[in-house]
C-alpha atoms as a PDB file:
ATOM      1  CA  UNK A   1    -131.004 -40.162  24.819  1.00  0.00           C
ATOM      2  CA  UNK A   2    -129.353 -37.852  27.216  1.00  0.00           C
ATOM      3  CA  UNK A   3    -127.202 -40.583  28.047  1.00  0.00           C
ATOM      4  CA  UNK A   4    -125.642 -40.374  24.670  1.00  0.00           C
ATOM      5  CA  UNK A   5    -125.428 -36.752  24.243  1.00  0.00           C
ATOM      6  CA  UNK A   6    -123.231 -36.449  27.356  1.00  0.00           C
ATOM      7  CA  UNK A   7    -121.243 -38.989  26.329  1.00  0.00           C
ATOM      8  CA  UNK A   8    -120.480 -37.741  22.953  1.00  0.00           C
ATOM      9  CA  UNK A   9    -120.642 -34.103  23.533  1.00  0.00           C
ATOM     10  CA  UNK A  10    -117.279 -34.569  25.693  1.00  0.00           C
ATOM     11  CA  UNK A  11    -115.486 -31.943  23.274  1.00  0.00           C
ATOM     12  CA  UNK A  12    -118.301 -29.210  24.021  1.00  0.00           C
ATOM     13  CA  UNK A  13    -117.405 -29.849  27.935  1.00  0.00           C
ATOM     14  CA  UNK A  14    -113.990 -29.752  27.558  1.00  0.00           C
ATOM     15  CA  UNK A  15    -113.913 -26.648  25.765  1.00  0.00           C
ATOM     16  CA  UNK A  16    -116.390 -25.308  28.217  1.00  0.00           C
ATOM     17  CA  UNK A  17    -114.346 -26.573  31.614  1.00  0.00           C
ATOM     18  CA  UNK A  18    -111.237 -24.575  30.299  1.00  0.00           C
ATOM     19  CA  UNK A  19    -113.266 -21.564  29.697  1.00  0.00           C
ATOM     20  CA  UNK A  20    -116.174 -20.866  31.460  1.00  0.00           C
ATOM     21  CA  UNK A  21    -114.942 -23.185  33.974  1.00  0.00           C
ATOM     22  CA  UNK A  22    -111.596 -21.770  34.791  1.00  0.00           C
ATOM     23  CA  UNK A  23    -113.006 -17.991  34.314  1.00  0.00           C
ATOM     24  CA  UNK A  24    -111.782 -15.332  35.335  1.00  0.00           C
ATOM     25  CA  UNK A  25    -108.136 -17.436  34.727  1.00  0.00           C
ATOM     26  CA  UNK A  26    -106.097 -15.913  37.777  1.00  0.00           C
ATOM     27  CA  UNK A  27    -107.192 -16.986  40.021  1.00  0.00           C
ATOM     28  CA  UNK A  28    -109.545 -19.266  38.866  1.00  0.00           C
ATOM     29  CA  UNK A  29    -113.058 -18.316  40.462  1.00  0.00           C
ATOM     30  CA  UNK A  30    -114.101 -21.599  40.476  1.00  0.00           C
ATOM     31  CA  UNK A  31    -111.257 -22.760  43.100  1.00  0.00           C
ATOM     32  CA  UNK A  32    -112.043 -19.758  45.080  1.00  0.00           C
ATOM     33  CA  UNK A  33    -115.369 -20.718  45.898  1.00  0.00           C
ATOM     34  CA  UNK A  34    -114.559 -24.328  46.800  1.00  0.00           C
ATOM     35  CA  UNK A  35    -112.291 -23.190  49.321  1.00  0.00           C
ATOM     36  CA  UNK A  36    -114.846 -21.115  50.193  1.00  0.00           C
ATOM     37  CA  UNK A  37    -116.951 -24.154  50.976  1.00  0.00           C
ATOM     38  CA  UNK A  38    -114.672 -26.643  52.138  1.00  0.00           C
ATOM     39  CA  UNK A  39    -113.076 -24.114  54.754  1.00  0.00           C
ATOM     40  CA  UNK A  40    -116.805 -23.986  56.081  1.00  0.00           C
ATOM     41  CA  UNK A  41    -117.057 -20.405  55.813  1.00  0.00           C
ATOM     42  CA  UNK A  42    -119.967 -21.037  53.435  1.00  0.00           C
ATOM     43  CA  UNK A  43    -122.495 -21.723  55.851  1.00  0.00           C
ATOM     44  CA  UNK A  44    -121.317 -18.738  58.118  1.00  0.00           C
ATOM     45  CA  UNK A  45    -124.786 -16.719  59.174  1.00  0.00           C
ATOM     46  CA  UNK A  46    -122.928 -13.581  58.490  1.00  0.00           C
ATOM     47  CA  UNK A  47    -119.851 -14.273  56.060  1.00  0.00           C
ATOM     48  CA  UNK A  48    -121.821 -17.348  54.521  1.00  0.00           C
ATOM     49  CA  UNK A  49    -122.344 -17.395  50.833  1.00  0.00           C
ATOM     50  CA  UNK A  50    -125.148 -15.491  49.116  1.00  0.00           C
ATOM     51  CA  UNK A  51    -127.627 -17.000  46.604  1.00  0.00           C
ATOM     52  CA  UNK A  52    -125.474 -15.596  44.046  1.00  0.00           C
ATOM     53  CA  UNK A  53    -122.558 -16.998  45.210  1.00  0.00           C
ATOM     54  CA  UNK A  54    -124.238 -20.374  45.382  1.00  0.00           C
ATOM     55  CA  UNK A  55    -125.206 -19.681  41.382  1.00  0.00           C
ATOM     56  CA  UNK A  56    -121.497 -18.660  40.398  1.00  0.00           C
ATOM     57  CA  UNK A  57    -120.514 -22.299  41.971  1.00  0.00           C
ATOM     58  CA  UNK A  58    -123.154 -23.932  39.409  1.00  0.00           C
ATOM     59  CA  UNK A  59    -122.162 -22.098  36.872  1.00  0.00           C
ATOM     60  CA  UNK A  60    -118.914 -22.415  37.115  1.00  0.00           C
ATOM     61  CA  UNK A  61    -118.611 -25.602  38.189  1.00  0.00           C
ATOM     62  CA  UNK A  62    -121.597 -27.562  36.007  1.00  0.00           C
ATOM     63  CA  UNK A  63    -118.915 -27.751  32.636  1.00  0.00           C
ATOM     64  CA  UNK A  64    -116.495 -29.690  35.112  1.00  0.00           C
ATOM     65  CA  UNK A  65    -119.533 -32.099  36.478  1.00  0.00           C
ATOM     66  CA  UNK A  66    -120.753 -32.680  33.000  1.00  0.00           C
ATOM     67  CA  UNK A  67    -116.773 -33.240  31.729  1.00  0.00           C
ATOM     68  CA  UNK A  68    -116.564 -35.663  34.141  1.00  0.00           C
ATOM     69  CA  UNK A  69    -119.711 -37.427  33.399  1.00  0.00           C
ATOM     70  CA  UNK A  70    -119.077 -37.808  29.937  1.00  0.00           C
ATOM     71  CA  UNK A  71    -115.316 -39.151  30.529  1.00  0.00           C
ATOM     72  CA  UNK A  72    -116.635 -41.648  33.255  1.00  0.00           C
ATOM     73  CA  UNK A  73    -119.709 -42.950  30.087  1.00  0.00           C
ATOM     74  CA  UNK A  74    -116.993 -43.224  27.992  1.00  0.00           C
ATOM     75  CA  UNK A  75    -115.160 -45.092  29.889  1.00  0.00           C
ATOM     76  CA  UNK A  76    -117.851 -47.736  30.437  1.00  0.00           C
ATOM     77  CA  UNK A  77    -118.688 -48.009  27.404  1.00  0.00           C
ATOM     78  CA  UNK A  78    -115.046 -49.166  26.312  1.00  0.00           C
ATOM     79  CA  UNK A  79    -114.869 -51.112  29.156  1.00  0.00           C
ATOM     80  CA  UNK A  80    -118.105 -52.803  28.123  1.00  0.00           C
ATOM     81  CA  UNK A  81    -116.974 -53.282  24.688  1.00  0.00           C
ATOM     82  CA  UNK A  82    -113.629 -54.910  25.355  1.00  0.00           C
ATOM     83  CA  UNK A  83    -115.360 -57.402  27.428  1.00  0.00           C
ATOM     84  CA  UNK A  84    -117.676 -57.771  24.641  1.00  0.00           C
ATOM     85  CA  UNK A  85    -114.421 -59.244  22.488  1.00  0.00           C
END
């Protein structure tokens, strides 16, 4: 059931990823944070990320997750259905 809904709610995510995703647009706050995290600053005990940092990333970043879940169930299932034929 849930299976299905991400996979054909891909429109929903889409529209989502370029706006809640990407907001605010310059720079996109999204890509902020991840450099935040992958320069390891994140964990810092005194310049690490707050709670509601931590949130902003979810929020931000769950259209993108769920975008890409639905693409990759696509996918599959047109994979699965040309081998079907």
């Amino acid at each position: 059931m849930i299976k299905n809904q991400i996979k054909n709610n891909w429109k929903l995510f889409l529209i989502a990823s370029l706006t809640l995703g990407l907001a605010p647009f310059s720079p996109p706050h999204l890509l902020g944070k991840i450099q935040w995290i992958l320069g390891g600053n994140a964990f810092h005990p005194e310049k690490g990320m707050q709670l509601q940092d931590w949130f902003d990333v979810l929020l931000h970043g769950l259209p993108w997750l769920l975008l890409l879940c639905a693409i990759m169930l696509n996918l599959f299932a047109l994979q699965v259905k040309n081998d079907q034929q």
